[in-house]
C-alpha atoms as a PDB file:
ATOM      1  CA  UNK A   1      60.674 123.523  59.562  1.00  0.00           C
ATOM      2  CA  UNK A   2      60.145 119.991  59.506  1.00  0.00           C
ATOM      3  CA  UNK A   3      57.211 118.335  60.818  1.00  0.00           C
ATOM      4  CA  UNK A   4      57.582 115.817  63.066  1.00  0.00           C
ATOM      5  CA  UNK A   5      55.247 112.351  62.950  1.00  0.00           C
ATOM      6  CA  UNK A   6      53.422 111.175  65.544  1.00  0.00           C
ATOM      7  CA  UNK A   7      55.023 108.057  66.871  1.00  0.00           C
ATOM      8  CA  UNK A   8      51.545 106.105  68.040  1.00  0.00           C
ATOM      9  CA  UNK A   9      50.452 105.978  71.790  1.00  0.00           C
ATOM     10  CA  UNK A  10      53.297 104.621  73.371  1.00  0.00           C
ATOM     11  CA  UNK A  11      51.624 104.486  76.799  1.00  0.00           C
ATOM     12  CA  UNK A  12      51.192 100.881  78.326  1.00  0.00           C
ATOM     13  CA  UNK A  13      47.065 101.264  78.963  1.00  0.00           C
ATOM     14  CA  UNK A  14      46.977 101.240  74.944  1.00  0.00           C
ATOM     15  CA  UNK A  15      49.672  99.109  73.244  1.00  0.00           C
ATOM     16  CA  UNK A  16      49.774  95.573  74.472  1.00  0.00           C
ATOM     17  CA  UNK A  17      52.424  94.568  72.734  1.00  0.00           C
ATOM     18  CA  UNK A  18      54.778  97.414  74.565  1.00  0.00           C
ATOM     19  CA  UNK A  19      52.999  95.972  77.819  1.00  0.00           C
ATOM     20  CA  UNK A  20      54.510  92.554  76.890  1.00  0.00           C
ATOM     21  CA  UNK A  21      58.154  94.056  76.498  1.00  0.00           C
ATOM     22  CA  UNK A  22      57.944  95.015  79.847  1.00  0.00           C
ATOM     23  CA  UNK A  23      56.650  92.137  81.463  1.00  0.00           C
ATOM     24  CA  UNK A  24      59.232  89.852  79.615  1.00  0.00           C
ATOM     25  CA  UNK A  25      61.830  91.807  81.110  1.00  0.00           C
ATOM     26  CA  UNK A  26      60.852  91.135  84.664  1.00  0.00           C
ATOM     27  CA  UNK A  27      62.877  89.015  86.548  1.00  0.00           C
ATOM     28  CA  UNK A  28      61.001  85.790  87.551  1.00  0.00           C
ATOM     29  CA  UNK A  29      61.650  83.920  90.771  1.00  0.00           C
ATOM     30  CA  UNK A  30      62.900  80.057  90.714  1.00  0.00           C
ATOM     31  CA  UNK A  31      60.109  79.266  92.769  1.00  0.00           C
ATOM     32  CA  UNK A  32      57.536  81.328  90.679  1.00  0.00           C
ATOM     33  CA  UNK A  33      59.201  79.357  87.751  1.00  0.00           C
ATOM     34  CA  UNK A  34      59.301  76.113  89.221  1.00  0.00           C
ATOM     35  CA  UNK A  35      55.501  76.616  90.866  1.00  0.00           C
ATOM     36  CA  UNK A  36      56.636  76.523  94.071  1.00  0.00           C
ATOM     37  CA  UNK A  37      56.347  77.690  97.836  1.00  0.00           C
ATOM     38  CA  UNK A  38      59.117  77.318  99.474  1.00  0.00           C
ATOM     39  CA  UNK A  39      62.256  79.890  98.295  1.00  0.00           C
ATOM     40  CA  UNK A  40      64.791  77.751  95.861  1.00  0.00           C
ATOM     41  CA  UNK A  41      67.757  80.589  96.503  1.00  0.00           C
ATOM     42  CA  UNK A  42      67.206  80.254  99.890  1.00  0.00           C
ATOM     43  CA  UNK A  43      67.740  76.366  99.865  1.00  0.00           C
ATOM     44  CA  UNK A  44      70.564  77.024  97.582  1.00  0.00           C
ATOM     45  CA  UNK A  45      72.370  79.239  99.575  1.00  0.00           C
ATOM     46  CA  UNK A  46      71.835  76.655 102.665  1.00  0.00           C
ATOM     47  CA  UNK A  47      73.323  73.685  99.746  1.00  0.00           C
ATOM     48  CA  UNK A  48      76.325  75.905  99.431  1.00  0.00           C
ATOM     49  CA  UNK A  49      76.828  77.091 102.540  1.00  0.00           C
ATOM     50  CA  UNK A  50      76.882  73.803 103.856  1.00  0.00           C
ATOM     51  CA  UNK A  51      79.652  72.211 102.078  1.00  0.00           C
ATOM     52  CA  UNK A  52      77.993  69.502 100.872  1.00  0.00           C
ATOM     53  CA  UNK A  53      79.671  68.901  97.852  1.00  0.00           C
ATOM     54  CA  UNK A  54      81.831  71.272  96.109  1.00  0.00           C
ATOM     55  CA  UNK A  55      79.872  71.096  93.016  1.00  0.00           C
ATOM     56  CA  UNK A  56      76.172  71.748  92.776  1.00  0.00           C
ATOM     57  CA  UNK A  57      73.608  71.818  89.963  1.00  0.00           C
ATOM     58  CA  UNK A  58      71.186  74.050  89.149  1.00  0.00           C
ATOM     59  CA  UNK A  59      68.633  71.702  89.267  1.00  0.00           C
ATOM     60  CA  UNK A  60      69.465  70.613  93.191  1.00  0.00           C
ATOM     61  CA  UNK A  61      67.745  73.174  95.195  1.00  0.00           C
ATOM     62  CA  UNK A  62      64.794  73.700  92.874  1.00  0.00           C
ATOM     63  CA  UNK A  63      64.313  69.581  93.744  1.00  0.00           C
ATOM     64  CA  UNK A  64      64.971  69.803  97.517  1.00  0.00           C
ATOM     65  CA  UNK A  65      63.179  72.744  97.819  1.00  0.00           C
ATOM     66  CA  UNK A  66      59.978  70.302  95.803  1.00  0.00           C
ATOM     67  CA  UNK A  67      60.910  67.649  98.449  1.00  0.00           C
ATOM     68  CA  UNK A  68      60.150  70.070 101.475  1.00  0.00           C
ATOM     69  CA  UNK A  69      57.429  71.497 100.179  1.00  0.00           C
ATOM     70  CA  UNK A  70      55.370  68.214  99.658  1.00  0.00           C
ATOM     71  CA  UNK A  71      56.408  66.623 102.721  1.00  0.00           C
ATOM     72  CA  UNK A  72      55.083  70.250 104.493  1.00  0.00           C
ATOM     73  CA  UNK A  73      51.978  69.605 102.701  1.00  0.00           C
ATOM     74  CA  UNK A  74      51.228  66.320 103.470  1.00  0.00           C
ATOM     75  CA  UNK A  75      52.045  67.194 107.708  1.00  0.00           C
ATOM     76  CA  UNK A  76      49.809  70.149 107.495  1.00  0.00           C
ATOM     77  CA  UNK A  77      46.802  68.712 105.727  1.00  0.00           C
ATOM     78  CA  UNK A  78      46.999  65.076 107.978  1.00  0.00           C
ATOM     79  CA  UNK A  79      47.199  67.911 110.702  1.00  0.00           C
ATOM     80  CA  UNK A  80      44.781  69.603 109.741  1.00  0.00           C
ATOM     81  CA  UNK A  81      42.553  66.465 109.636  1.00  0.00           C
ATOM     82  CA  UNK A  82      43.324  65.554 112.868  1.00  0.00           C
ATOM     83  CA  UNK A  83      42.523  69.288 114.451  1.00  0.00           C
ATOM     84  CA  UNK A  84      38.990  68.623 112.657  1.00  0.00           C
ATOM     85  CA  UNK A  85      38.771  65.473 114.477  1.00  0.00           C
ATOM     86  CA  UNK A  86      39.228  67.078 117.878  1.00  0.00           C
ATOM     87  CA  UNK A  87      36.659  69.824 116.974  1.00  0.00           C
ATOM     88  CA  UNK A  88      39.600  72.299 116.320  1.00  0.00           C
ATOM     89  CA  UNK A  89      39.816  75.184 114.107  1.00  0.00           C
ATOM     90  CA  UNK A  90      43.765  76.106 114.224  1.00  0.00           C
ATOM     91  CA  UNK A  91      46.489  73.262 113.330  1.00  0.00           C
ATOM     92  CA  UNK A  92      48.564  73.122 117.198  1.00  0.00           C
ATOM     93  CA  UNK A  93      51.991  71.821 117.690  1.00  0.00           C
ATOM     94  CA  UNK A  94      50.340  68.362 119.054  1.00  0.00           C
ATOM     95  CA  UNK A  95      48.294  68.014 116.209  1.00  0.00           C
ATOM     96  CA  UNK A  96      51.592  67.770 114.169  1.00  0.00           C
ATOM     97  CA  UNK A  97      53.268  65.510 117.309  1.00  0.00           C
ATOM     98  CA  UNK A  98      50.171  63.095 117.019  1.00  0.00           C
ATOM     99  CA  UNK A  99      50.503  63.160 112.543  1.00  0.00           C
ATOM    100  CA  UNK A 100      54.131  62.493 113.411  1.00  0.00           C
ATOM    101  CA  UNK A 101      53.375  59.449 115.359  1.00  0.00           C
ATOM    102  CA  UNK A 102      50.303  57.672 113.834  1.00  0.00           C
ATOM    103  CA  UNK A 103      52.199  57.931 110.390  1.00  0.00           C
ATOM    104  CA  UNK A 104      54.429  55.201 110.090  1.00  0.00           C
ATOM    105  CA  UNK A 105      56.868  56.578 107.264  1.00  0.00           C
ATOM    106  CA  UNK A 106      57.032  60.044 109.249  1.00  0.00           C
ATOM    107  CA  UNK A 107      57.560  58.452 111.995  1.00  0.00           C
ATOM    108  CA  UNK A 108      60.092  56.557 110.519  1.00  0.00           C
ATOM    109  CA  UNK A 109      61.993  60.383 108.949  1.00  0.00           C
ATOM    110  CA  UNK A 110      61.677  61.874 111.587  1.00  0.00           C
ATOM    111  CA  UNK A 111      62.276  59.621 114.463  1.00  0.00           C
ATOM    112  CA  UNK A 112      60.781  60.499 118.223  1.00  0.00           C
ATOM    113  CA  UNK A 113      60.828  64.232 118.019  1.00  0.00           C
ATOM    114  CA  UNK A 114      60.300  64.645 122.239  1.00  0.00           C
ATOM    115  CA  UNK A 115      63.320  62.064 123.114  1.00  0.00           C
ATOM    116  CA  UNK A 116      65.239  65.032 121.169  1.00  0.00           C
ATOM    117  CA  UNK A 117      64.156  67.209 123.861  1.00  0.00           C
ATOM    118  CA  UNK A 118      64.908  64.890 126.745  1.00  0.00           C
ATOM    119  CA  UNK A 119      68.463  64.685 125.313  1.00  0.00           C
ATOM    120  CA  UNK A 120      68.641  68.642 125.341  1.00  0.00           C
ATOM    121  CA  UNK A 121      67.560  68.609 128.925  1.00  0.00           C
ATOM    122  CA  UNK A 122      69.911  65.638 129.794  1.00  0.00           C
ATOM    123  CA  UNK A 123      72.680  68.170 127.937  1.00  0.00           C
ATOM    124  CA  UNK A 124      71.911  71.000 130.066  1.00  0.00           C
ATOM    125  CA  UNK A 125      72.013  69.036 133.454  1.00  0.00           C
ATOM    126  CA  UNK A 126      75.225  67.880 133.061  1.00  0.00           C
END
């Protein structure tokens, strides 16, 4: 009767370098990969969905997806200012209005964001 040898702890407390054959086979996000908030494959899926273009590179959504997030920054930290100015704790929907207004290139994306309700009402009356 043969003996058999002992093949080492193979548990993962023990041997790190079974520990890092694991975690290499983890799937990583393209956000996590790309350091990043806001969901690439969901902004892809909007890309294609859209019908944009028929073709679309990899590269697209991970760089929209960069866009958004630093423009959402930027609105939430001048909003967050401006709630501090008024004494205010939590960021409101006004406090964004008011960001959106003093800023002239936000202004400027994003237009007059209450004549957009005004047209919905004008929609509904008629």
């Amino acid at each position: 009767m043969a003996r058999r040898r002992s093949r080492g702890n193979i548990s993962c407390k023990g041997n790190t370098s079974y520990r890092n054959k694991i975690s290499s086979r983890r799937n990583i996000s393209r956000s996590t990969r790309a350091e990043l908030q806001f969901p690439v494959s969901r902004v892809d899926h909007y890309l294609r969905e859209g019908k944009y273009s028929r073709r679309l590179s990899s590269s697209a959504p991970v760089f929209l997806a960069g866009v958004l997030e630093f423009i959402a920054s930027n609105i939430l930290d001048l909003a967050g200012e401006e709630a501090h100015t008024h004494g205010r704790k939590r960021i409101t929907p006004e406090h964004v209005y008011q960001v959106v207004e003093n800023n002239e290139q936000l202004h400027e994306l994003f237009g007059d964001p209450r004549s957009v309700d005004e047209e919905k009402s004008e929609l509904n009356e008629n």
